[in-house]
C-alpha atoms as a PDB file:
ATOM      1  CA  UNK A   1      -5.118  24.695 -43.599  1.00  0.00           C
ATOM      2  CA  UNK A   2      -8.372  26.772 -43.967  1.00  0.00           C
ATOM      3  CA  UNK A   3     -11.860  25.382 -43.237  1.00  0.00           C
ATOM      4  CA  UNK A   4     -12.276  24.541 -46.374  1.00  0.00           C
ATOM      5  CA  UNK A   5     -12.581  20.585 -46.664  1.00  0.00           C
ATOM      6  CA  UNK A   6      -9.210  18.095 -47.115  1.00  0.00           C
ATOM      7  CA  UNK A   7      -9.391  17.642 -51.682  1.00  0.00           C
ATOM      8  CA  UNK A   8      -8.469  14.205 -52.459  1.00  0.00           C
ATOM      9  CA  UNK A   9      -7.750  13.016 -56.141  1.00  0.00           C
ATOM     10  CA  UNK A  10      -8.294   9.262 -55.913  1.00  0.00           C
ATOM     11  CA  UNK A  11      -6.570   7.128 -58.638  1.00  0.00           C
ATOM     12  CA  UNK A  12      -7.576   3.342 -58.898  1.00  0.00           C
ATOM     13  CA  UNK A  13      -8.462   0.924 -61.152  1.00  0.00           C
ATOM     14  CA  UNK A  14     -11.276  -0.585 -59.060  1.00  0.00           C
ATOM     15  CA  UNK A  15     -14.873   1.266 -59.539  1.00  0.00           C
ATOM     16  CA  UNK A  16     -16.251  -0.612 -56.245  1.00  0.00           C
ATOM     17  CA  UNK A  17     -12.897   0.607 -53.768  1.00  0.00           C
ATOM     18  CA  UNK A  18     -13.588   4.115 -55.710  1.00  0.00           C
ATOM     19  CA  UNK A  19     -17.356   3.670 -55.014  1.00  0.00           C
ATOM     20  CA  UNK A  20     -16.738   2.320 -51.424  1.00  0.00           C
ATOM     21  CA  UNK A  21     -14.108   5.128 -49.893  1.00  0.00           C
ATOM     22  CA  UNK A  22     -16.410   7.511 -51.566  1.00  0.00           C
ATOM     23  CA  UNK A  23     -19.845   6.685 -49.713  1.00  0.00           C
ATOM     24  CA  UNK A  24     -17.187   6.383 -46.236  1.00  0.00           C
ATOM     25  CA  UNK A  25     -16.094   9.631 -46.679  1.00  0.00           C
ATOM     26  CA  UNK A  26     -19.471  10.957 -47.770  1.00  0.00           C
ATOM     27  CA  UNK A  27     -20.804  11.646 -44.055  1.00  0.00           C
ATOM     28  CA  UNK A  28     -17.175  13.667 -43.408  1.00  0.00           C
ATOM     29  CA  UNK A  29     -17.339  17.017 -43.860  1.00  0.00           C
ATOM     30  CA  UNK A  30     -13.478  17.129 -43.165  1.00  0.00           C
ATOM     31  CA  UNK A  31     -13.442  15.157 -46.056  1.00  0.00           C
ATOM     32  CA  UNK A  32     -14.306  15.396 -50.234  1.00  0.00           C
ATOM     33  CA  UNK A  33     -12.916  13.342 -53.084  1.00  0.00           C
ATOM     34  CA  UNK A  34     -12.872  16.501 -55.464  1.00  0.00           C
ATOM     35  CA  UNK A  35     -12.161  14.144 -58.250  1.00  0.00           C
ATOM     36  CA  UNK A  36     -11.523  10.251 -59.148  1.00  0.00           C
ATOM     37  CA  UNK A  37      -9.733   8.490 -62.639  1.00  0.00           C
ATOM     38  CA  UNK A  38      -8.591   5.038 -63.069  1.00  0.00           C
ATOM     39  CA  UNK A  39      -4.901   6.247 -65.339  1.00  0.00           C
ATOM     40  CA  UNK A  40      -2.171   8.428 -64.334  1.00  0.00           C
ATOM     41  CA  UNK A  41      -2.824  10.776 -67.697  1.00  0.00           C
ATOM     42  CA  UNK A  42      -6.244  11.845 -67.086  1.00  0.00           C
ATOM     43  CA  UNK A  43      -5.182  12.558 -63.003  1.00  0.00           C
ATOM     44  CA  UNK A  44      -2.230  14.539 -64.594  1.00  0.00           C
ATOM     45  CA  UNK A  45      -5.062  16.531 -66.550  1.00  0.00           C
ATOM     46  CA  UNK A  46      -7.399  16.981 -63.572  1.00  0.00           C
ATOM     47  CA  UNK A  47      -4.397  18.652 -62.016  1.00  0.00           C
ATOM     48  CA  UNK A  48      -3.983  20.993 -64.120  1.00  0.00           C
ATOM     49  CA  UNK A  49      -6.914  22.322 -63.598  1.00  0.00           C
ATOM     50  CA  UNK A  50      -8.089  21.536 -60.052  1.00  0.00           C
ATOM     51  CA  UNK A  51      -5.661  21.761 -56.937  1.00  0.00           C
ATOM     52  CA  UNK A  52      -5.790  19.110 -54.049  1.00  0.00           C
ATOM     53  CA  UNK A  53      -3.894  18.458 -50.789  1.00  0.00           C
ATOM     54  CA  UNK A  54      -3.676  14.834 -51.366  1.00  0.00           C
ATOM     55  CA  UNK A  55      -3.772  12.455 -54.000  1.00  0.00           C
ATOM     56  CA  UNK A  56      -4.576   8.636 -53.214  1.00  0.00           C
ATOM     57  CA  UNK A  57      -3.046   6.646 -55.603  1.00  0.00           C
ATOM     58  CA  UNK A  58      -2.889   2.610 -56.064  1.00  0.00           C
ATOM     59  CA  UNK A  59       0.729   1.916 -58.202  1.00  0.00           C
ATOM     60  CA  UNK A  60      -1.031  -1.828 -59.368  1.00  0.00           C
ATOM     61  CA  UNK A  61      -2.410   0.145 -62.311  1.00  0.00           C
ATOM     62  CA  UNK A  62      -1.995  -1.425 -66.135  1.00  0.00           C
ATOM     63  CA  UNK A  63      -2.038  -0.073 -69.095  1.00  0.00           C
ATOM     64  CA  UNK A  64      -0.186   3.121 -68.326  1.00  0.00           C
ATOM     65  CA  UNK A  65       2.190   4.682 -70.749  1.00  0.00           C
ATOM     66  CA  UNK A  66       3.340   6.983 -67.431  1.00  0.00           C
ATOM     67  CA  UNK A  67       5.653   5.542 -64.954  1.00  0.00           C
ATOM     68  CA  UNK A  68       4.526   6.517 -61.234  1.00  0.00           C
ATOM     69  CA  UNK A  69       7.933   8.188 -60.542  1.00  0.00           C
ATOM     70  CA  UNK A  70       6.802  10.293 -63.879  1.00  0.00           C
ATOM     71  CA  UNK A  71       3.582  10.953 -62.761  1.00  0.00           C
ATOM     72  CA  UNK A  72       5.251  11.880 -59.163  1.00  0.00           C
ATOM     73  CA  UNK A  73       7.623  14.165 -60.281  1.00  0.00           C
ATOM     74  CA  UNK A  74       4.602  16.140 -62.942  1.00  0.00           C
ATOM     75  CA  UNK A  75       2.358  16.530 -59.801  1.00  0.00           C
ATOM     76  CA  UNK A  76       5.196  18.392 -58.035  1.00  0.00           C
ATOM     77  CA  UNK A  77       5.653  20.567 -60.761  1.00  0.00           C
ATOM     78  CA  UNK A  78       2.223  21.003 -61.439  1.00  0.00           C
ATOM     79  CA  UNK A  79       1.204  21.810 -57.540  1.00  0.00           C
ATOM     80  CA  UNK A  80       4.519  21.597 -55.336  1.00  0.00           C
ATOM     81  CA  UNK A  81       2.395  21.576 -51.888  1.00  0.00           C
ATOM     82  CA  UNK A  82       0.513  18.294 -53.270  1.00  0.00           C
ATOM     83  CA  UNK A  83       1.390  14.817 -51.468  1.00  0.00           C
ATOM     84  CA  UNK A  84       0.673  11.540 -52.632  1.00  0.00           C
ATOM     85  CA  UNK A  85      -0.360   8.361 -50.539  1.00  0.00           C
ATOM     86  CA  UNK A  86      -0.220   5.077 -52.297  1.00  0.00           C
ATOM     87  CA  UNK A  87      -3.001   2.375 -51.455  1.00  0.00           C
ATOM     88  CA  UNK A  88      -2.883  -1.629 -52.076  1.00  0.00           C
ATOM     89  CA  UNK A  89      -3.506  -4.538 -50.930  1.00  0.00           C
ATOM     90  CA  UNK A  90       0.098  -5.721 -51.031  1.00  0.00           C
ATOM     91  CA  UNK A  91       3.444  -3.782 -51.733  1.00  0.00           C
ATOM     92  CA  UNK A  92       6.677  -5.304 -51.357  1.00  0.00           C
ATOM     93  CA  UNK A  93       9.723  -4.361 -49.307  1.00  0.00           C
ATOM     94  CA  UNK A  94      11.698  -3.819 -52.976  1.00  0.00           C
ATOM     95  CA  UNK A  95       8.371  -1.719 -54.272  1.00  0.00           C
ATOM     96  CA  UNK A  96       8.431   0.387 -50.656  1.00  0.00           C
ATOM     97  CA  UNK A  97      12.076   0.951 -51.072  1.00  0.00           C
ATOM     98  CA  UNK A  98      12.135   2.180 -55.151  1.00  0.00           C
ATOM     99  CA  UNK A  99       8.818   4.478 -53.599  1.00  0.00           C
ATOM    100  CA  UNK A 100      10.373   5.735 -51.328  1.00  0.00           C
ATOM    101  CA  UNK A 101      13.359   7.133 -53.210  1.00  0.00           C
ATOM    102  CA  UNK A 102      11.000   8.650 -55.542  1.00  0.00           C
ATOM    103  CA  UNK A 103       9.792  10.624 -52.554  1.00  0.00           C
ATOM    104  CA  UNK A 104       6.678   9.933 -52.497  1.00  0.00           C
ATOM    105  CA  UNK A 105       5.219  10.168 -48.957  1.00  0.00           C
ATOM    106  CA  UNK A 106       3.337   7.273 -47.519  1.00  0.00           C
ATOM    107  CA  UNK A 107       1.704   4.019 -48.087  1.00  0.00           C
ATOM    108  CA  UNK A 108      -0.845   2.458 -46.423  1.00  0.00           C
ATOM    109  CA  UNK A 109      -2.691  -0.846 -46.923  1.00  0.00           C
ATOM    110  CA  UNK A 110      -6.464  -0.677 -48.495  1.00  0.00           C
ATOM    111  CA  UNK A 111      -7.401  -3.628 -45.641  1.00  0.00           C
ATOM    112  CA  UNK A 112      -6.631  -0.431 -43.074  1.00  0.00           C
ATOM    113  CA  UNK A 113      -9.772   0.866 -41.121  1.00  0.00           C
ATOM    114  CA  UNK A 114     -11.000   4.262 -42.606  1.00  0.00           C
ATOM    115  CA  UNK A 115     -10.336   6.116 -39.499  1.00  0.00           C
ATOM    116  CA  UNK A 116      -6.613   4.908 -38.968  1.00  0.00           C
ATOM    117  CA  UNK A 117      -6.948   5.924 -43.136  1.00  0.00           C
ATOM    118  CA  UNK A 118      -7.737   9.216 -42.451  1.00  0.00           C
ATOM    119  CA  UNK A 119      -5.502  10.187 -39.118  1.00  0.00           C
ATOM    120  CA  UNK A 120      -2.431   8.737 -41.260  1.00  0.00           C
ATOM    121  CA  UNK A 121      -3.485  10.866 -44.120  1.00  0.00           C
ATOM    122  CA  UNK A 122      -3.963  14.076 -42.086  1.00  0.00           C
ATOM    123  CA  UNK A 123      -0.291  13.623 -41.295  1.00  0.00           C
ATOM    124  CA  UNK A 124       1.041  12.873 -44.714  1.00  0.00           C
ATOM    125  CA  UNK A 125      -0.440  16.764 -45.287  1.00  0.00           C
ATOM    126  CA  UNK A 126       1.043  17.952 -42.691  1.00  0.00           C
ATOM    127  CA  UNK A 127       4.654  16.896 -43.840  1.00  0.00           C
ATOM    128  CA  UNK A 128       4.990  13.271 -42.380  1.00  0.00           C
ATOM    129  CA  UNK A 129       6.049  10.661 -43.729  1.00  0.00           C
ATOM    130  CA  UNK A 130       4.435   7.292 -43.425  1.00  0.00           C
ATOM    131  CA  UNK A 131       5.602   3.954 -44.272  1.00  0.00           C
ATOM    132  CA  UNK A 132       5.412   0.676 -42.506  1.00  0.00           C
ATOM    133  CA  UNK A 133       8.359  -0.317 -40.439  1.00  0.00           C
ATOM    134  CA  UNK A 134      10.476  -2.947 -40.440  1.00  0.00           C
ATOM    135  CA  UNK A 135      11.965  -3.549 -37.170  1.00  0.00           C
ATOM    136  CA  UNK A 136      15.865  -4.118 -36.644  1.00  0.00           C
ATOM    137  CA  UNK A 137      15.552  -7.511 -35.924  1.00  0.00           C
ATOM    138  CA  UNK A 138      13.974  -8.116 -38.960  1.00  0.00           C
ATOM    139  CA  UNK A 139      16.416  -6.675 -41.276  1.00  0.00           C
ATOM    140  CA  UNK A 140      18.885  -8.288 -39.222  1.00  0.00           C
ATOM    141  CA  UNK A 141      16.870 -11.644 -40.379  1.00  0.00           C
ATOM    142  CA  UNK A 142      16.258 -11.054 -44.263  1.00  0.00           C
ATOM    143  CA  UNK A 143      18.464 -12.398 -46.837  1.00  0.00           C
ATOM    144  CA  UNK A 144      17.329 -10.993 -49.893  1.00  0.00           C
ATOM    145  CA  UNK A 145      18.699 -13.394 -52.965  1.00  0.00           C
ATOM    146  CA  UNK A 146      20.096 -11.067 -56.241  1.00  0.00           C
ATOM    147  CA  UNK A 147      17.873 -11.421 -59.337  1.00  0.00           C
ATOM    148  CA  UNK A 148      20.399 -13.620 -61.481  1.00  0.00           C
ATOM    149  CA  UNK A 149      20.310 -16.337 -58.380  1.00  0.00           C
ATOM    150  CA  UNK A 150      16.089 -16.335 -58.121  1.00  0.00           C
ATOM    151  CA  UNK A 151      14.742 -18.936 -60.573  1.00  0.00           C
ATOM    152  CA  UNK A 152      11.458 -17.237 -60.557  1.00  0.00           C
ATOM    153  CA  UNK A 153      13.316 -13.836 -61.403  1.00  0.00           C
ATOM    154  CA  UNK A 154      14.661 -15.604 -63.999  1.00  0.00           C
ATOM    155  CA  UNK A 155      11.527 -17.136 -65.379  1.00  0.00           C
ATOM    156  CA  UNK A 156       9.605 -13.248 -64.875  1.00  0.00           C
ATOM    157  CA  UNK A 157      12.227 -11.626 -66.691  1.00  0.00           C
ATOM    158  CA  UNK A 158      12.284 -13.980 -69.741  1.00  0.00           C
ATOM    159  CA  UNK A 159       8.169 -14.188 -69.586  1.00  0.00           C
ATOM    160  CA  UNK A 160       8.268 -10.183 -69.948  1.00  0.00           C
ATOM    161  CA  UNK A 161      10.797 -10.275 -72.819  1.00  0.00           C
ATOM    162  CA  UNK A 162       8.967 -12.743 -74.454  1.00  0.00           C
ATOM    163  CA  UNK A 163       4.972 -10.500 -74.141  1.00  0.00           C
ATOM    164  CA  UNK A 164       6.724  -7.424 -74.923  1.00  0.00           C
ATOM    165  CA  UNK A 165       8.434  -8.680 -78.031  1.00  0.00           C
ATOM    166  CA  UNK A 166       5.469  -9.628 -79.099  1.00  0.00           C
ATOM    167  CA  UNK A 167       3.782  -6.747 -78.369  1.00  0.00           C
ATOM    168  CA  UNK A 168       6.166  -4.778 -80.571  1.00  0.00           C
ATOM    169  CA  UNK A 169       5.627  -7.103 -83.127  1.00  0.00           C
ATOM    170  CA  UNK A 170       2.048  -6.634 -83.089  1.00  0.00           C
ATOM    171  CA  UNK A 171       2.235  -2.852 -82.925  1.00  0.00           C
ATOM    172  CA  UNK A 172       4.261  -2.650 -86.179  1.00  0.00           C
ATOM    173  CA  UNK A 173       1.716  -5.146 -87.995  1.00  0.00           C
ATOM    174  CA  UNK A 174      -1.275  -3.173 -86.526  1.00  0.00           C
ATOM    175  CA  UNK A 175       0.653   0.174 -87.704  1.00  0.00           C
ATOM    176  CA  UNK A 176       2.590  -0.800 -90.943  1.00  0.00           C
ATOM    177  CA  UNK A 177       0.374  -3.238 -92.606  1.00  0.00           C
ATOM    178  CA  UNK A 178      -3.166  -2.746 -94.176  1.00  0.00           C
ATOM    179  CA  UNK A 179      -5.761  -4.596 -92.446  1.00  0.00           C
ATOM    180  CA  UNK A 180      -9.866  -5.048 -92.510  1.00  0.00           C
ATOM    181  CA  UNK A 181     -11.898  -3.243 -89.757  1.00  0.00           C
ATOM    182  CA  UNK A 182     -12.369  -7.076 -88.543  1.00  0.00           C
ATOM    183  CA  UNK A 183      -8.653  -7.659 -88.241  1.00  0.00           C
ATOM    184  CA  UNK A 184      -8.221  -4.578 -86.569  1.00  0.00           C
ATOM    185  CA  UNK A 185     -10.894  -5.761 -83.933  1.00  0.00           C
ATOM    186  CA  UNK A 186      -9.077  -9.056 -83.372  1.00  0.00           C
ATOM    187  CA  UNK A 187      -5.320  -7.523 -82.979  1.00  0.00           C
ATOM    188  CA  UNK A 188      -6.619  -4.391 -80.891  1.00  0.00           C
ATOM    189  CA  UNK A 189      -8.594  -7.833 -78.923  1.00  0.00           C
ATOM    190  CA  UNK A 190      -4.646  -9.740 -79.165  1.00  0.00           C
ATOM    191  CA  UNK A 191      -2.860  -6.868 -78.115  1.00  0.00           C
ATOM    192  CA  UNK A 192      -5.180  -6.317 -74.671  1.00  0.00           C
ATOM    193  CA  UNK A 193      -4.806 -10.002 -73.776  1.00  0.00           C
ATOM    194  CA  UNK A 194      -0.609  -9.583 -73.845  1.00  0.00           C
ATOM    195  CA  UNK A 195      -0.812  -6.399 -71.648  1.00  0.00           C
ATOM    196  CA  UNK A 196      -3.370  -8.267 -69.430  1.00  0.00           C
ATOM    197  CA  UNK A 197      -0.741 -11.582 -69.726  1.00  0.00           C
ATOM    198  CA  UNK A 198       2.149  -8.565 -68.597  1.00  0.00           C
ATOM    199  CA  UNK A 199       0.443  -7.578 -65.682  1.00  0.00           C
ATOM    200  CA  UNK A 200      -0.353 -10.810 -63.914  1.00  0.00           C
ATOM    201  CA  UNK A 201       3.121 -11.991 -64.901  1.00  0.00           C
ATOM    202  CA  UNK A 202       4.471  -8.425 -62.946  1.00  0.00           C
ATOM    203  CA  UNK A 203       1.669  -9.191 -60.249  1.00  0.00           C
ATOM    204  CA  UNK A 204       2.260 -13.164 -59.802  1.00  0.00           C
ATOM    205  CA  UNK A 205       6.295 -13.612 -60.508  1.00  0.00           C
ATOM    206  CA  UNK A 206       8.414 -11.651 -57.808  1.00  0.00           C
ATOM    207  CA  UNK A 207      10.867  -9.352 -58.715  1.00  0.00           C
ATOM    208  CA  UNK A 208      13.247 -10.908 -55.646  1.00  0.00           C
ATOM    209  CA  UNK A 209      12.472 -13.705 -52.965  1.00  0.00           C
ATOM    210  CA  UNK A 210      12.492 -13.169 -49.554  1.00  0.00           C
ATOM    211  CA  UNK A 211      14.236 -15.589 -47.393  1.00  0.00           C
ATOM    212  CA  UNK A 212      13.537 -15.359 -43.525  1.00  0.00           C
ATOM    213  CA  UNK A 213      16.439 -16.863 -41.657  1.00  0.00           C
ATOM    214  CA  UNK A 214      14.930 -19.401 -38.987  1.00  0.00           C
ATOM    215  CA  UNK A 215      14.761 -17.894 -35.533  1.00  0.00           C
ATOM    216  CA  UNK A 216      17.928 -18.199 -33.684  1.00  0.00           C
ATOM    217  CA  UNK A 217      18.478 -20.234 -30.237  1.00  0.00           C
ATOM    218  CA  UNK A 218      19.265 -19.147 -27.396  1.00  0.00           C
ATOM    219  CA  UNK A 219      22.551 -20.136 -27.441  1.00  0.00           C
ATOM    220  CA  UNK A 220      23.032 -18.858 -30.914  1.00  0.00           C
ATOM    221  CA  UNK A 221      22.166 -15.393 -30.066  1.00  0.00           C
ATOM    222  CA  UNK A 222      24.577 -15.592 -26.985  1.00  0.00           C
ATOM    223  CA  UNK A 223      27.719 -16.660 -29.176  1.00  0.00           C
ATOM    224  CA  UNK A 224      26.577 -14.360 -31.686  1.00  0.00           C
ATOM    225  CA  UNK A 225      27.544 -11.567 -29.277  1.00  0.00           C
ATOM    226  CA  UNK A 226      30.508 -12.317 -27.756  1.00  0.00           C
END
């Protein structure tokens, strides 16, 4: 890499994380956050016209009529040297796995101190890949139960079917039907409290449970290998 500094494209929802990486980074010359966005289309835009090494990218976003694996595969095209880092607070073992498939690189929590950011970023652009890891004992330990045996599954899936129905519903009244400027206010108003409703039904309601198997005895670890 030339002297030039490290480009990030940062893409989050939050203006204060945005705000706060950017005055950490702003006494790092190794360091510049060539450009920010809070959606996937407008970072898709920005690089088509700007080129990065790195984009930072948190996958809790809403609203997006992109999917990340979309976006992913766009960016490649677009710049094929380009890696991508996702940032949250919390990603599950399911998320990390689907992510990972995709190809995308790394992920790192947002809680993680901006110099441990930074060294693990510095090797995500220099072709490594990093993801947390999950010991052997620890997959030996998790029982992960199948979506049609996980109540809360159940009651996620059929909350989902139930916002997005009526979100096509509304669409097709919004579209098809003639309406006041005031009506058009309140259903545009409707509409954004169903995909908020979506998103803290994705965020709040697992996908799969977790189950972590009690820690084995002695003597159950013994028998266990003869």
């Amino acid at each position: 890499m030339s002297d030039r500094p490290i480009s990030l494209l940062i893409v989050d929802k939050d203006p204060i994380f945005r705000l706060g990486l950017a005055t950490s980074l702003s006494s790092n010359s190794q360091w510049e956050i060539s450009s920010q966005t809070d959606n996937l289309k407008d970072a898709l835009n920005q690089l088509s016209s700007n080129t990065f090494d790195l984009i930072i990218l948190d996958p809790n976003l809403i609203n997006e009529t992109l999917t990340i694996e979309t976006f992913y595969q766009q960016a490649q095209t677009s710049q094929p040297e380009i890696k991508l880092c996702l940032l949250s607070y919390d990603l599950s073992l399911q998320q990390q796995e689907e992510f990972k498939k995709i190809g995308i690189e790394g992920y790192l929590n947002k809680g993680t101190f901006i110099e441990n950011l930074l060294e693990n970023w510095q090797r995500i652009i220099q072709g490594e890949l990093i993801w947390p890891t999950i010991t052997a004992g620890q997959l030996s330990e998790v029982k992960t139960e199948t979506t049609q045996e996980n109540w809360l599954s159940k009651v996620r899936k059929s909350g989902l079917e139930q916002i997005n129905n009526n979100l096509q519903g509304l669409n097709e009244n919004i579209k098809n039907r003639p309406t006041s400027k005031l009506d058009k206010i309140f259903w545009k108003g409707r509409k954004r409290e169903l995909l908020t409703a979506r998103w803290l039904v994705k965020q709040l309601l697992p996908m799969e449970v977790i189950l972590l198997s009690p820690p084995a005895s002695s003597r159950e670890k013994f028998l266990r290998q003869q």
